[in-house]
PDB file of N, CA and C in Angstrom:
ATOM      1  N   UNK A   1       0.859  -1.169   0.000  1.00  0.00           N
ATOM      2  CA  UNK A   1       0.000   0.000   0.000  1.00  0.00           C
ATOM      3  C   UNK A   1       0.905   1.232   0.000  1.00  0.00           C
ATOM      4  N   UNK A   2       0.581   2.219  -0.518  1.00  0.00           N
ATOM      5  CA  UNK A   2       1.735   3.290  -0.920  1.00  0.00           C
ATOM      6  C   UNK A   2       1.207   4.216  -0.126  1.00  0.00           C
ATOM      7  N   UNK A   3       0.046   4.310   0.294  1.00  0.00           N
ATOM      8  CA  UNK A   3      -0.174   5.473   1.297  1.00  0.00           C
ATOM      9  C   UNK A   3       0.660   5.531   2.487  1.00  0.00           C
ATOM     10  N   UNK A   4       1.063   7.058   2.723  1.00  0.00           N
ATOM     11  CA  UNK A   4       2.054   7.091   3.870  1.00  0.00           C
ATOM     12  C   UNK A   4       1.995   6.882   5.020  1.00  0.00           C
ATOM     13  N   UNK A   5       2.721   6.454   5.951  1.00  0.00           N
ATOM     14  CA  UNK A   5       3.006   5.296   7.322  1.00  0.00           C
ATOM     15  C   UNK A   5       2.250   4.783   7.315  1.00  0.00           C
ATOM     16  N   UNK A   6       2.023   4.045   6.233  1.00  0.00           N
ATOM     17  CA  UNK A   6       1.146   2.271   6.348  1.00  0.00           C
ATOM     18  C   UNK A   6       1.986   1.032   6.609  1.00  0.00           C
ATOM     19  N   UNK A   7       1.654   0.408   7.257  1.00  0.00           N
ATOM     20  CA  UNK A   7       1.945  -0.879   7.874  1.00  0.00           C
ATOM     21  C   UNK A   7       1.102  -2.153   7.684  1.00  0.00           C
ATOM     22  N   UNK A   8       1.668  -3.095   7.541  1.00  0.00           N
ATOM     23  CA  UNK A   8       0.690  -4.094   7.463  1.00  0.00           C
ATOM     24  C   UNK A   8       1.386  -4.986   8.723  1.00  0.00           C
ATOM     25  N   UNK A   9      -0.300  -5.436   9.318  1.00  0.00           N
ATOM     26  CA  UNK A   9       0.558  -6.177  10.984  1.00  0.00           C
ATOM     27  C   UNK A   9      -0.626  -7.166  10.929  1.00  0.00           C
ATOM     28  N   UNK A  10      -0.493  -8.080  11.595  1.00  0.00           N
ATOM     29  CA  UNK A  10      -1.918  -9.744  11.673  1.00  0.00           C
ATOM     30  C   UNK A  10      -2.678  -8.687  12.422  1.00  0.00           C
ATOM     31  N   UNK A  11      -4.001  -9.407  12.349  1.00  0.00           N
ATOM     32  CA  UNK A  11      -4.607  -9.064  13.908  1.00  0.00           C
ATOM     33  C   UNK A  11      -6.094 -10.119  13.703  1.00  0.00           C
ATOM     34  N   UNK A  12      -5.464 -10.933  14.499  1.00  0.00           N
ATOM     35  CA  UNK A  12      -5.921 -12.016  15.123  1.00  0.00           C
ATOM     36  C   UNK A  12      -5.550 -13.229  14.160  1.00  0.00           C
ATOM     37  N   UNK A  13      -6.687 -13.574  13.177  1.00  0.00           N
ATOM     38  CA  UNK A  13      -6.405 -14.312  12.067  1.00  0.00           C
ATOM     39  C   UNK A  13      -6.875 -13.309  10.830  1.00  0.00           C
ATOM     40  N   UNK A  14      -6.555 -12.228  10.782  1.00  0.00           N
ATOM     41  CA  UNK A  14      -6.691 -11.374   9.963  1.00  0.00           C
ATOM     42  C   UNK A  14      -5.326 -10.870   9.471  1.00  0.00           C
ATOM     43  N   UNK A  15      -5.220 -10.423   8.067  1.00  0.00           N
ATOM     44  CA  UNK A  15      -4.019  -9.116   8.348  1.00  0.00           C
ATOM     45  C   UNK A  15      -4.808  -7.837   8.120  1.00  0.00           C
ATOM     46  N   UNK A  16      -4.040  -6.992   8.249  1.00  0.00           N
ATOM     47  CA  UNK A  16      -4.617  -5.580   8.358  1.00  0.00           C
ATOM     48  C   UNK A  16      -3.595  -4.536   8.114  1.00  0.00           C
ATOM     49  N   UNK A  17      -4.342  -3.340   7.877  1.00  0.00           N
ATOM     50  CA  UNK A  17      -3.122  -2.489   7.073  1.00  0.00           C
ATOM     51  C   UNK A  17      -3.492  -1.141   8.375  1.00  0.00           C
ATOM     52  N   UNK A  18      -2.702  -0.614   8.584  1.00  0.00           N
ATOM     53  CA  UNK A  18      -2.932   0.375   9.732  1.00  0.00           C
ATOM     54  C   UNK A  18      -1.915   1.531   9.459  1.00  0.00           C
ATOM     55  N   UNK A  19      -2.446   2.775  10.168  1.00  0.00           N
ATOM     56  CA  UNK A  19      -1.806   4.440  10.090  1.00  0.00           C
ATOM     57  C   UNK A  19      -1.661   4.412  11.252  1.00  0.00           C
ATOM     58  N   UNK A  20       0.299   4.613  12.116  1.00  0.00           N
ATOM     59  CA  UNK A  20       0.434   5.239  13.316  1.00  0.00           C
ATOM     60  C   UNK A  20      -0.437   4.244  14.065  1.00  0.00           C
ATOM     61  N   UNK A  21      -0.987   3.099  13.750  1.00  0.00           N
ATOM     62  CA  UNK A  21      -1.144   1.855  14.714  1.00  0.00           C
ATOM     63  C   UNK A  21      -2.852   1.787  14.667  1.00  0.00           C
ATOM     64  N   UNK A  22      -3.208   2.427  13.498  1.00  0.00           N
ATOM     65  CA  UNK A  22      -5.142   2.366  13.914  1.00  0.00           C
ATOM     66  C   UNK A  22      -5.654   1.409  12.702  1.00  0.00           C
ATOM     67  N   UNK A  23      -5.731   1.053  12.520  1.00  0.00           N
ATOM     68  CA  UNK A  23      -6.677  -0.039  11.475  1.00  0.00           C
ATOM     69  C   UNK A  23      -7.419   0.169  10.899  1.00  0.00           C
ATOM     70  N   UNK A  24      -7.210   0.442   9.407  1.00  0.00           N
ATOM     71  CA  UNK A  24      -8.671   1.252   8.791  1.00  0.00           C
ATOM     72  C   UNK A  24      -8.631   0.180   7.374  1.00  0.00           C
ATOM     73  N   UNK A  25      -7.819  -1.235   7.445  1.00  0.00           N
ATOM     74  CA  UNK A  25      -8.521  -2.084   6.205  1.00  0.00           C
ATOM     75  C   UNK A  25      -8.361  -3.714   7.033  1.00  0.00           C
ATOM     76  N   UNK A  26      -9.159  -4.407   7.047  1.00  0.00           N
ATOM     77  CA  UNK A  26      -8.291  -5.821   7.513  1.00  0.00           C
ATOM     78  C   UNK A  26      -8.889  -6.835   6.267  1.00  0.00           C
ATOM     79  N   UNK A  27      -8.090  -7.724   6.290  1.00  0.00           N
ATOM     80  CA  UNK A  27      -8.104  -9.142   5.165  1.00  0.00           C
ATOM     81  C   UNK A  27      -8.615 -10.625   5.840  1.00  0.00           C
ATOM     82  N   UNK A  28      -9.993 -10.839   6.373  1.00  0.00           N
ATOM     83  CA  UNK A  28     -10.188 -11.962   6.465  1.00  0.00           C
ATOM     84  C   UNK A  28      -9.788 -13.170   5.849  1.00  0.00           C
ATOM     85  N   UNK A  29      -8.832 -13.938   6.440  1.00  0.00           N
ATOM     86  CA  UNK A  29      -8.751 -15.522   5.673  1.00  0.00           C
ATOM     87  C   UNK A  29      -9.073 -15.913   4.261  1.00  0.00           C
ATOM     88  N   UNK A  30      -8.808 -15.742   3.169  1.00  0.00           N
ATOM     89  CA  UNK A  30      -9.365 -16.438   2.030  1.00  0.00           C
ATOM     90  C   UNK A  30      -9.557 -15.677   0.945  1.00  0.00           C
ATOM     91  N   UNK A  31      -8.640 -14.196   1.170  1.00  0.00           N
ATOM     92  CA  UNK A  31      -8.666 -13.431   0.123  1.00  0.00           C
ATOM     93  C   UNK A  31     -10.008 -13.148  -0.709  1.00  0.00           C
ATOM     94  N   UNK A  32     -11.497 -13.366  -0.583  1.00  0.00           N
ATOM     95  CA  UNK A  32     -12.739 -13.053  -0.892  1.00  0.00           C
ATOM     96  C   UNK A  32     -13.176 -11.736  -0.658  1.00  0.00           C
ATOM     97  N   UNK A  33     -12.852 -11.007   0.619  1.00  0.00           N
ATOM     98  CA  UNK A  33     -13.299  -9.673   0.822  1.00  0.00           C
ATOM     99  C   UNK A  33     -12.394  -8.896   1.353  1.00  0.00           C
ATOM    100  N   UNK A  34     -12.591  -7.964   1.489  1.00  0.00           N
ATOM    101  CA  UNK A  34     -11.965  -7.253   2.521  1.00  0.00           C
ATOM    102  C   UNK A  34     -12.625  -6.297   2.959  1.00  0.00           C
ATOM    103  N   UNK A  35     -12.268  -5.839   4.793  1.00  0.00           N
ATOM    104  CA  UNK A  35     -13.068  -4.445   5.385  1.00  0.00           C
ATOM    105  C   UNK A  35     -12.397  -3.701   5.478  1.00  0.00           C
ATOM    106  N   UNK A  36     -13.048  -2.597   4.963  1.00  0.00           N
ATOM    107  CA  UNK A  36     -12.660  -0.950   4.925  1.00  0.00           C
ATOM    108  C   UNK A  36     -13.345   0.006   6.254  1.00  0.00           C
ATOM    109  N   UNK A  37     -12.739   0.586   7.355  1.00  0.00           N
ATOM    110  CA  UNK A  37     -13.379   1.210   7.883  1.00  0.00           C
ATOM    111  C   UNK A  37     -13.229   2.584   7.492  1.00  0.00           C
ATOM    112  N   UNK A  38     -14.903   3.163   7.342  1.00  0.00           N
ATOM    113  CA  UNK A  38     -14.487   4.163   6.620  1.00  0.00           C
ATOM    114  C   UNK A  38     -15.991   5.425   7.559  1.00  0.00           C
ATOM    115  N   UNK A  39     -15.896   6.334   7.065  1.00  0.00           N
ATOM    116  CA  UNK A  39     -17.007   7.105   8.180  1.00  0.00           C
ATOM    117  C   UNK A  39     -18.203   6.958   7.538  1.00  0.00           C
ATOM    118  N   UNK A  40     -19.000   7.159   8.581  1.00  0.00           N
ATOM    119  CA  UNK A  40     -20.296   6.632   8.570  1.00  0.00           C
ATOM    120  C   UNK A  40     -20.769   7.281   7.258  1.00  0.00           C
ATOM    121  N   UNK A  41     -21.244   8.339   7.133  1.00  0.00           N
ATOM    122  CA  UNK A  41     -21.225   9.123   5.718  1.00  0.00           C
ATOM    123  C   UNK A  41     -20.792   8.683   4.340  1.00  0.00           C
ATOM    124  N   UNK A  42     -19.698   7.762   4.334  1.00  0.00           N
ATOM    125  CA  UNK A  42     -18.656   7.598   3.592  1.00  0.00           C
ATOM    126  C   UNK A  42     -19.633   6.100   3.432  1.00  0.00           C
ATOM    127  N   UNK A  43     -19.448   5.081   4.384  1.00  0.00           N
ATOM    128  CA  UNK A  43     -20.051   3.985   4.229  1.00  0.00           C
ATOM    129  C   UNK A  43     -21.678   3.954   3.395  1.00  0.00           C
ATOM    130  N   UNK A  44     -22.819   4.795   4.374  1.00  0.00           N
ATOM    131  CA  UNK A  44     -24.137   5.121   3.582  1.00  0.00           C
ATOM    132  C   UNK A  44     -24.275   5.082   2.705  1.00  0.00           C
ATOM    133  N   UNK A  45     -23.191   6.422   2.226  1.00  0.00           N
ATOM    134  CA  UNK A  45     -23.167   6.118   0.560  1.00  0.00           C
ATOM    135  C   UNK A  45     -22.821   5.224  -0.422  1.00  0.00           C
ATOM    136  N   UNK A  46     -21.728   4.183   0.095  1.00  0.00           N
ATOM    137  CA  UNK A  46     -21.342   3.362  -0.377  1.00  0.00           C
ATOM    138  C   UNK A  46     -22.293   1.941  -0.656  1.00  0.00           C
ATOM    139  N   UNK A  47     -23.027   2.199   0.427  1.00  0.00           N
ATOM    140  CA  UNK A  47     -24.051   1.031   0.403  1.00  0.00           C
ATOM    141  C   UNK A  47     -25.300   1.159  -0.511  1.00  0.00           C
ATOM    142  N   UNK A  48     -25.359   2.332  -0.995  1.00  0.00           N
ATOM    143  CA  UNK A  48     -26.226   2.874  -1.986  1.00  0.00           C
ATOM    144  C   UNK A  48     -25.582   2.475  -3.268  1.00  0.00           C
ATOM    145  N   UNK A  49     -24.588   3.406  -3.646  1.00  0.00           N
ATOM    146  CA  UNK A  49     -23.799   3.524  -4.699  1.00  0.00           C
ATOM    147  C   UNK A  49     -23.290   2.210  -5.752  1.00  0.00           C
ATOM    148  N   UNK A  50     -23.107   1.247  -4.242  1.00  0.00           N
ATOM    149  CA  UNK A  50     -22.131  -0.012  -4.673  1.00  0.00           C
ATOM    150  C   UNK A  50     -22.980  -0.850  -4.034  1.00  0.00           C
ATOM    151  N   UNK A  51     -23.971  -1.295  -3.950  1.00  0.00           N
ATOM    152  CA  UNK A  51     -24.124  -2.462  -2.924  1.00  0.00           C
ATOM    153  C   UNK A  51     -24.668  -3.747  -3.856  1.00  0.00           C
ATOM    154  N   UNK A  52     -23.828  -3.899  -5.358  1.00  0.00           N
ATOM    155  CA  UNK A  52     -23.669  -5.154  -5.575  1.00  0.00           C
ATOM    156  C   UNK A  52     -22.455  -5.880  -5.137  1.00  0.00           C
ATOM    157  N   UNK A  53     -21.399  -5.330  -4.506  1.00  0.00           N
ATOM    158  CA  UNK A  53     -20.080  -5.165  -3.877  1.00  0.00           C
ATOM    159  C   UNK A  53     -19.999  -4.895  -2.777  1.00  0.00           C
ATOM    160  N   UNK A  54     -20.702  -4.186  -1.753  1.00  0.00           N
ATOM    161  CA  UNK A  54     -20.554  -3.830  -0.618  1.00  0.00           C
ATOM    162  C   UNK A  54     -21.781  -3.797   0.198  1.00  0.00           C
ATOM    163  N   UNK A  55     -21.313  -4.445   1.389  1.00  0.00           N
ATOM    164  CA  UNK A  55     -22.376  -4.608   2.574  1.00  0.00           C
ATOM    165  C   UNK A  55     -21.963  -3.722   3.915  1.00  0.00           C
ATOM    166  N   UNK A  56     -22.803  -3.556   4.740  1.00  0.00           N
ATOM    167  CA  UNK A  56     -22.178  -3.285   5.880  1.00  0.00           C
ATOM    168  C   UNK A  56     -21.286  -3.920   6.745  1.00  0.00           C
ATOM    169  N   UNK A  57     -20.702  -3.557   7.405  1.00  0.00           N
ATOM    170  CA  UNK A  57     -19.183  -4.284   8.240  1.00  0.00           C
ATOM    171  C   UNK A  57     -19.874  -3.939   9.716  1.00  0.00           C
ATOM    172  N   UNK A  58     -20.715  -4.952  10.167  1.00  0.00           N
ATOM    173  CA  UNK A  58     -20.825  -5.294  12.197  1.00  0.00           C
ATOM    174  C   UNK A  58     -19.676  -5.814  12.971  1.00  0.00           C
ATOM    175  N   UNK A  59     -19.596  -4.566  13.987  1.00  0.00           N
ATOM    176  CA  UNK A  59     -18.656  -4.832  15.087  1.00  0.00           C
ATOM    177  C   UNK A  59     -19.529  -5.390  16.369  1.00  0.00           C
ATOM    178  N   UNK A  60     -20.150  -6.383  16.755  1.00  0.00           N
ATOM    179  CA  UNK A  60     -21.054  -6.400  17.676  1.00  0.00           C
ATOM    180  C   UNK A  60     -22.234  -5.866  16.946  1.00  0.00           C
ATOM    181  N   UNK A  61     -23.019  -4.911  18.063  1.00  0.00           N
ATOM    182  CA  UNK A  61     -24.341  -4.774  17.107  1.00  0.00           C
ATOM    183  C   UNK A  61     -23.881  -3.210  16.479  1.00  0.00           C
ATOM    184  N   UNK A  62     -22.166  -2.349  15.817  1.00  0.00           N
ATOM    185  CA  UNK A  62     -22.529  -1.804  15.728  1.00  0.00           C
ATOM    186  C   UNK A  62     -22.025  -1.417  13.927  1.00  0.00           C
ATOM    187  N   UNK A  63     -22.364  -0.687  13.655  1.00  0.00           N
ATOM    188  CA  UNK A  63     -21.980  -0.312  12.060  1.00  0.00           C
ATOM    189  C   UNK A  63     -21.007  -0.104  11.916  1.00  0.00           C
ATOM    190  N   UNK A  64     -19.382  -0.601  11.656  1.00  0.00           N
ATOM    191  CA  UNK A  64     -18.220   0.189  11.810  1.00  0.00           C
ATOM    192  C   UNK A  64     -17.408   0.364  10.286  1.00  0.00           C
ATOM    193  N   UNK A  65     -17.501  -0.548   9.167  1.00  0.00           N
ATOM    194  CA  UNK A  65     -16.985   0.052   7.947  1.00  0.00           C
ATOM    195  C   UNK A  65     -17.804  -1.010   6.737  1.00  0.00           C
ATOM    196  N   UNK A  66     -17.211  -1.518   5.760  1.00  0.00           N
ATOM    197  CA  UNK A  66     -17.395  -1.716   4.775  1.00  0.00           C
ATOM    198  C   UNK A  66     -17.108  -3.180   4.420  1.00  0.00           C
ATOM    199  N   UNK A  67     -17.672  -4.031   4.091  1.00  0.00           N
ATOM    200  CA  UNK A  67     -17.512  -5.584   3.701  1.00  0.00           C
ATOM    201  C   UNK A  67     -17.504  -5.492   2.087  1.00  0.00           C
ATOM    202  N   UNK A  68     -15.991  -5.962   1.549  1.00  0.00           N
ATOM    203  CA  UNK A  68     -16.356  -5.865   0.011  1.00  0.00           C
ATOM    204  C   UNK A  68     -15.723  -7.063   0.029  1.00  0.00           C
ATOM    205  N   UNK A  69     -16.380  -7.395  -1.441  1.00  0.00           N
ATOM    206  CA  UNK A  69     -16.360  -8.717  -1.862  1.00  0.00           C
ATOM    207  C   UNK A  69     -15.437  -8.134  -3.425  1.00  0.00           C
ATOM    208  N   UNK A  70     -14.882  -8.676  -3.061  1.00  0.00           N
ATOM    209  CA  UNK A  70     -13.079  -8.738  -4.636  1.00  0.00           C
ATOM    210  C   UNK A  70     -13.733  -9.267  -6.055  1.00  0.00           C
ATOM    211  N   UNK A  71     -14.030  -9.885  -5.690  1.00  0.00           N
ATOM    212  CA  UNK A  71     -14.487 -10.242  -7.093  1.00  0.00           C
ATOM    213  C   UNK A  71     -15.572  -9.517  -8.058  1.00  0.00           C
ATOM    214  N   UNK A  72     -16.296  -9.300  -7.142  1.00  0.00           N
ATOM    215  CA  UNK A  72     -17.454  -8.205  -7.970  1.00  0.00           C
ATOM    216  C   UNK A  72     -17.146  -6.874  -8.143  1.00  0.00           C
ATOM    217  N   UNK A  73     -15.956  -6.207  -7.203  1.00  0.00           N
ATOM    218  CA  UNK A  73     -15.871  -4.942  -6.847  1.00  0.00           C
ATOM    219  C   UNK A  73     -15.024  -4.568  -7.958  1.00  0.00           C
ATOM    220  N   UNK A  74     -15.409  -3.071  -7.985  1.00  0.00           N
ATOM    221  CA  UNK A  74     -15.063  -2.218  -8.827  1.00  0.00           C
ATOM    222  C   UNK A  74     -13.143  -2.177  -8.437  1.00  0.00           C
ATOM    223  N   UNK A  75     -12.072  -2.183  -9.294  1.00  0.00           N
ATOM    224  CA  UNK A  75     -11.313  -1.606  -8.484  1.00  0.00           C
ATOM    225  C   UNK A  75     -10.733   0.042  -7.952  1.00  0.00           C
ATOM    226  N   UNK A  76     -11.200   0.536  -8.933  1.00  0.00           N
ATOM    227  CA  UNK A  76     -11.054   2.619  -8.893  1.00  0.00           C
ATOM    228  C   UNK A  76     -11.968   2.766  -7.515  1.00  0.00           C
ATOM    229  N   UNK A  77     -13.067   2.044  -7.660  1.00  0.00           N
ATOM    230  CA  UNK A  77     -13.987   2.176  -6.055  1.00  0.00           C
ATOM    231  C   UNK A  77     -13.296   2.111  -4.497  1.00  0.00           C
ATOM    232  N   UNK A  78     -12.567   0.835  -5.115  1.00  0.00           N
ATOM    233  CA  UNK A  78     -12.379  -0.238  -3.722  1.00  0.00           C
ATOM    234  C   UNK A  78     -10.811   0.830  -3.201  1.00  0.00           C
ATOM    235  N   UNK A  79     -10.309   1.083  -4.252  1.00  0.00           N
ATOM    236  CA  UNK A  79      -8.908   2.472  -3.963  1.00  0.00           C
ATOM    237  C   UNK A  79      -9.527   3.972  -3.258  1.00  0.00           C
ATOM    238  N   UNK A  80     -10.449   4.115  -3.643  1.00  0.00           N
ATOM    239  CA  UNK A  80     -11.270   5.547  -3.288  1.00  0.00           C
ATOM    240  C   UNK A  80     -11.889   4.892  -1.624  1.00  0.00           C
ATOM    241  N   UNK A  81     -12.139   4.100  -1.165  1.00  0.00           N
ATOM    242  CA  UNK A  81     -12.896   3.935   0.059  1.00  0.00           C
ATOM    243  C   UNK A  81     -11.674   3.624   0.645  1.00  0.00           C
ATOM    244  N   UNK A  82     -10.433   2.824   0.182  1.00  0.00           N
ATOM    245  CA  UNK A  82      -8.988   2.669   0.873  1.00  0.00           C
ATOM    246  C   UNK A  82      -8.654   4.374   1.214  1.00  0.00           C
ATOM    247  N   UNK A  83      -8.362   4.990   0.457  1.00  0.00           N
ATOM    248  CA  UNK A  83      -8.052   6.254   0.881  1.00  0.00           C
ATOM    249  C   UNK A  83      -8.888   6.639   1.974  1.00  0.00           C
ATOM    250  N   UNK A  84     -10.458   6.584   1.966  1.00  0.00           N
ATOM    251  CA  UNK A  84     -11.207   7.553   2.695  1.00  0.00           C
ATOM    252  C   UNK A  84     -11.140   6.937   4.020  1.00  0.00           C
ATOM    253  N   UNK A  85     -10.850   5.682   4.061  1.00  0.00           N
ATOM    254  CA  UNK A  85     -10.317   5.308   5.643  1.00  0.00           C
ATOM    255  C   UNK A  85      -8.993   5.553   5.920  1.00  0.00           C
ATOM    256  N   UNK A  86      -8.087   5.588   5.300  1.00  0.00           N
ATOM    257  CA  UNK A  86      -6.986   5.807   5.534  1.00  0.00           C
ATOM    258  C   UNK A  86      -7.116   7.093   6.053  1.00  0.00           C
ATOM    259  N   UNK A  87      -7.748   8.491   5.287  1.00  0.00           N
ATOM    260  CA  UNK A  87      -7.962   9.746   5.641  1.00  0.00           C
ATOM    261  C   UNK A  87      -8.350   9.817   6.945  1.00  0.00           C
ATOM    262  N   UNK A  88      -9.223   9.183   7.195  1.00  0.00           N
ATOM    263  CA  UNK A  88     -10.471   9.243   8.173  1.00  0.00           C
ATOM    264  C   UNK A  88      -9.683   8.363   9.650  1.00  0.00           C
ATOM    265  N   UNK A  89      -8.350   7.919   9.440  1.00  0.00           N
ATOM    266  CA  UNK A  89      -7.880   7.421  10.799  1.00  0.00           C
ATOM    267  C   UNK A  89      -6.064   8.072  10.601  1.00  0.00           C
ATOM    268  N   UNK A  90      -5.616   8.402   9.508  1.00  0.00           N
ATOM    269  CA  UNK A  90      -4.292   9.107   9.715  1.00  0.00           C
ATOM    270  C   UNK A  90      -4.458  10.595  10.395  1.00  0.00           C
ATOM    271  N   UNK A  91      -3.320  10.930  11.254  1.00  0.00           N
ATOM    272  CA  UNK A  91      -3.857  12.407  11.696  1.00  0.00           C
ATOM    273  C   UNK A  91      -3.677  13.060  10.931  1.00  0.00           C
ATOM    274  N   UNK A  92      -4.825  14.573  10.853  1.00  0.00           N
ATOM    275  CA  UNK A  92      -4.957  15.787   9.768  1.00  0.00           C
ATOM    276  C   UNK A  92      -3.833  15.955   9.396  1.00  0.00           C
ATOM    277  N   UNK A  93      -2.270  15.757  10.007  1.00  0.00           N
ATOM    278  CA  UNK A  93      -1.449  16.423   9.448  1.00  0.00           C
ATOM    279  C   UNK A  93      -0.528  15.948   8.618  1.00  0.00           C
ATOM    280  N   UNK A  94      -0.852  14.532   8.968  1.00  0.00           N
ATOM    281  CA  UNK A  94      -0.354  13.625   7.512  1.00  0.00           C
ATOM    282  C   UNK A  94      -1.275  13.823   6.023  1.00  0.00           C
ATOM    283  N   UNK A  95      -2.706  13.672   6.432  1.00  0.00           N
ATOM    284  CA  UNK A  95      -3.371  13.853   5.067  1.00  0.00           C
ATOM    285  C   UNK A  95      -3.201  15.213   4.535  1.00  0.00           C
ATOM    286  N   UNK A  96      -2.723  15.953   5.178  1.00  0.00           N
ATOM    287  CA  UNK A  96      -2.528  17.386   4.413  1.00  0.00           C
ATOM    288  C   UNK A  96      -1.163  17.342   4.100  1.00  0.00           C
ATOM    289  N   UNK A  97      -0.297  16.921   4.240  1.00  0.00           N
ATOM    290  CA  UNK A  97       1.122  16.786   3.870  1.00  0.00           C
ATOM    291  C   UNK A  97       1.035  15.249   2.338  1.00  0.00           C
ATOM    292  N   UNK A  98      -0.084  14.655   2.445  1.00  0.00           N
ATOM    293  CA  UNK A  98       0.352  13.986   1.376  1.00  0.00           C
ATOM    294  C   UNK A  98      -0.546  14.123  -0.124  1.00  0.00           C
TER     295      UNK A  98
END
């Protein structure tokens, strides 16, 4: 991932790509989907826009990002919701510096 101070670290039986240690994509087992956490705003629309590709992402009972499925998904999409979580958990002063 080329966005700046990204990391990729496990987390749990996941991997996941994280800014400064916060987690805004993880890779469930089996390369089929992946979650994007992205802001609520950001998600809504997405579930409109895209939802032959994208479902909601439950943390418990609550709404927290984006369930996409790889194979159906757009890829210019699936890069545009990577950024907007990335935005949405790097601090302001990285996304304005990059």
């Amino acid at each position: 991932m080329s966005l700046p101070e990204v990391t990729e670290e496990p987390h749990h039986d996941y991997g996941s790509f994280r800014v400064r240690g916060k987690i805004f994509v993880t890779m469930p087992p089996g390369e089929e989907f992946i979650h994007i956490f992205v802001p609520e705003q950001t998600r809504e629309q997405a579930l409109v826009l895209y939802s032959p590709f994208v479902e909601k992402l439950l943390w418990g009972r609550k709404a927290r990002g984006l369930r996409v499925e790889l194979a159906k998904a757009d890829d210019a999409v699936v890069e545009r919701l990577i950024r907007a979580a990335w935005e949405h958990k790097a601090p302001k002063s990285l996304v304005a510096s990059s």
